[in-house]
C-alpha atoms as a PDB file:
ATOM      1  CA  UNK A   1     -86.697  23.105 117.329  1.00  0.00           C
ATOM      2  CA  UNK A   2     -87.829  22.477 113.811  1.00  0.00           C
ATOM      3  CA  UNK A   3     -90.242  25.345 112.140  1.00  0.00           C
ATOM      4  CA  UNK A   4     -92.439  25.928 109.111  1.00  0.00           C
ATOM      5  CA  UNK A   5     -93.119  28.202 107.333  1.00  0.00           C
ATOM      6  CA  UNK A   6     -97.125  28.969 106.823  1.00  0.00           C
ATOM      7  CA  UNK A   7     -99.440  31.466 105.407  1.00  0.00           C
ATOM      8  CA  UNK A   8    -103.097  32.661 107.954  1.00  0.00           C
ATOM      9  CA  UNK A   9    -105.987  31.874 106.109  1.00  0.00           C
ATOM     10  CA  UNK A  10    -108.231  33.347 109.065  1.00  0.00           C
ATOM     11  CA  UNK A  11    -107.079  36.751 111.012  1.00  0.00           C
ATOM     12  CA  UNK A  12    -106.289  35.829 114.535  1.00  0.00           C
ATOM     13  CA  UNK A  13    -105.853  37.167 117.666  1.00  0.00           C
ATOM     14  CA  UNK A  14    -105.173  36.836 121.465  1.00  0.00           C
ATOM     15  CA  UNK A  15    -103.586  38.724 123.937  1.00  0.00           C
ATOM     16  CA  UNK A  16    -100.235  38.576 122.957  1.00  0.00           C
ATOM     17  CA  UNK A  17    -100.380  37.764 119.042  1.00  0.00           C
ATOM     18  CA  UNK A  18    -101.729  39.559 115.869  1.00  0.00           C
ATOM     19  CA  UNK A  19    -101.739  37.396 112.662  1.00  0.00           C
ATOM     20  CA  UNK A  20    -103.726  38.873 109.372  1.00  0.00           C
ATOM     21  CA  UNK A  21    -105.162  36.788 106.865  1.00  0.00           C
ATOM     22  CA  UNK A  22    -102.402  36.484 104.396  1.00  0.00           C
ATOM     23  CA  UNK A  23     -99.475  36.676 106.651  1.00  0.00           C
ATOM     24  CA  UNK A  24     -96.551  34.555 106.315  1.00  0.00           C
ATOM     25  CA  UNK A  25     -95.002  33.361 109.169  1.00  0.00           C
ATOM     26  CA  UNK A  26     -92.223  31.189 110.779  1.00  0.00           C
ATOM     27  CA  UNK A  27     -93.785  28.859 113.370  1.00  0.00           C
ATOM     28  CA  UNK A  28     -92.775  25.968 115.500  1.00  0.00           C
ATOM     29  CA  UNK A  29     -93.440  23.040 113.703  1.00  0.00           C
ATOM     30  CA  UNK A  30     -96.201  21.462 116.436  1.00  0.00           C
ATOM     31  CA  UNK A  31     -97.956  24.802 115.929  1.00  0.00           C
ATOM     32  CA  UNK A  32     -97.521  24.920 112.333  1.00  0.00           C
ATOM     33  CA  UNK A  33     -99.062  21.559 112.377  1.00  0.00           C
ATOM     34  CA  UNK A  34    -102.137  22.400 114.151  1.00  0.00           C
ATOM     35  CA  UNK A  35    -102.778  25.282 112.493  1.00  0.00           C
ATOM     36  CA  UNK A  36    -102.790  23.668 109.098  1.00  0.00           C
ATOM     37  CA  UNK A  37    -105.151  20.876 110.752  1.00  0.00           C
ATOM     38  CA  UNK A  38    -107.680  23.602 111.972  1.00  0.00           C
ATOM     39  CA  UNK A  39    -108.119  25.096 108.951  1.00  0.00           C
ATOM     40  CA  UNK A  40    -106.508  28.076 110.184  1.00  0.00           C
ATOM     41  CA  UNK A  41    -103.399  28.179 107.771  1.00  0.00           C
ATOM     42  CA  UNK A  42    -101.420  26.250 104.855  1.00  0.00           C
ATOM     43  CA  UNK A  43     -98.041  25.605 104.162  1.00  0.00           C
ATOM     44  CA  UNK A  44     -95.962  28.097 101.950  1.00  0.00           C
ATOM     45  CA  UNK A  45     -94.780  25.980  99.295  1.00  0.00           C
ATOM     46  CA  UNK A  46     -91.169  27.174  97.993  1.00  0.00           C
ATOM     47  CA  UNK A  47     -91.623  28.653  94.643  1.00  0.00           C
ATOM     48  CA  UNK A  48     -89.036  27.768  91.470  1.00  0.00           C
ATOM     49  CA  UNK A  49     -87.500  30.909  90.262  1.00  0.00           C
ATOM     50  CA  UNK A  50     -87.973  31.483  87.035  1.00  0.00           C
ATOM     51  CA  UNK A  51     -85.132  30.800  84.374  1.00  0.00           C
ATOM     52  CA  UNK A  52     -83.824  32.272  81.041  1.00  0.00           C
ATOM     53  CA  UNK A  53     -84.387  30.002  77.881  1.00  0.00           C
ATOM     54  CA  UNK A  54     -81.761  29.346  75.475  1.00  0.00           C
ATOM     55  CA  UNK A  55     -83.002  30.590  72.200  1.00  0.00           C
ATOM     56  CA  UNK A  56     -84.210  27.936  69.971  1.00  0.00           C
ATOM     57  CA  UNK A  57     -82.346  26.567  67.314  1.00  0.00           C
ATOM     58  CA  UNK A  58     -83.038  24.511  63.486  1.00  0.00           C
ATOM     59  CA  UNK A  59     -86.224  27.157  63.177  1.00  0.00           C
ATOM     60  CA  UNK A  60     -85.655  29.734  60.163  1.00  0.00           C
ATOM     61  CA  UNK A  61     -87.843  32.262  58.920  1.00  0.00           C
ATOM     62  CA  UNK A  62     -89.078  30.984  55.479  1.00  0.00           C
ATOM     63  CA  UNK A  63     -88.644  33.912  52.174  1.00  0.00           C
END
């Protein structure tokens, strides 16, 4: 069973289930799906870490 991963949009709630707007959460795909559809929730996009820069080189303070 493939999942996603999604972030609520909308708080929602039912009998069995509690999900907060803002919550991430790991959800059958199907349901994933629908949810996205509806409005309800969107994808959590993976997020590049950030890197270290080699210092620059051929620039030299002017006297």
């Amino acid at each position: 069973m493939k999942t996603m991963k999604v972030r609520m949009l909308v708080h929602m709630s039912g009998p069995n289930v509690i999900r907060n707007t803002g919550d991430e959460l790991e959800i059958e795909g199907k349901e994933a799906q629908r949810l996205i559809e509806a409005g309800i929730a969107e994808p959590v996009r993976k997020v590049k870490a950030e890197r270290a820069v080699k210092g620059r080189t051929g620039e030299k303070a002017v006297k």
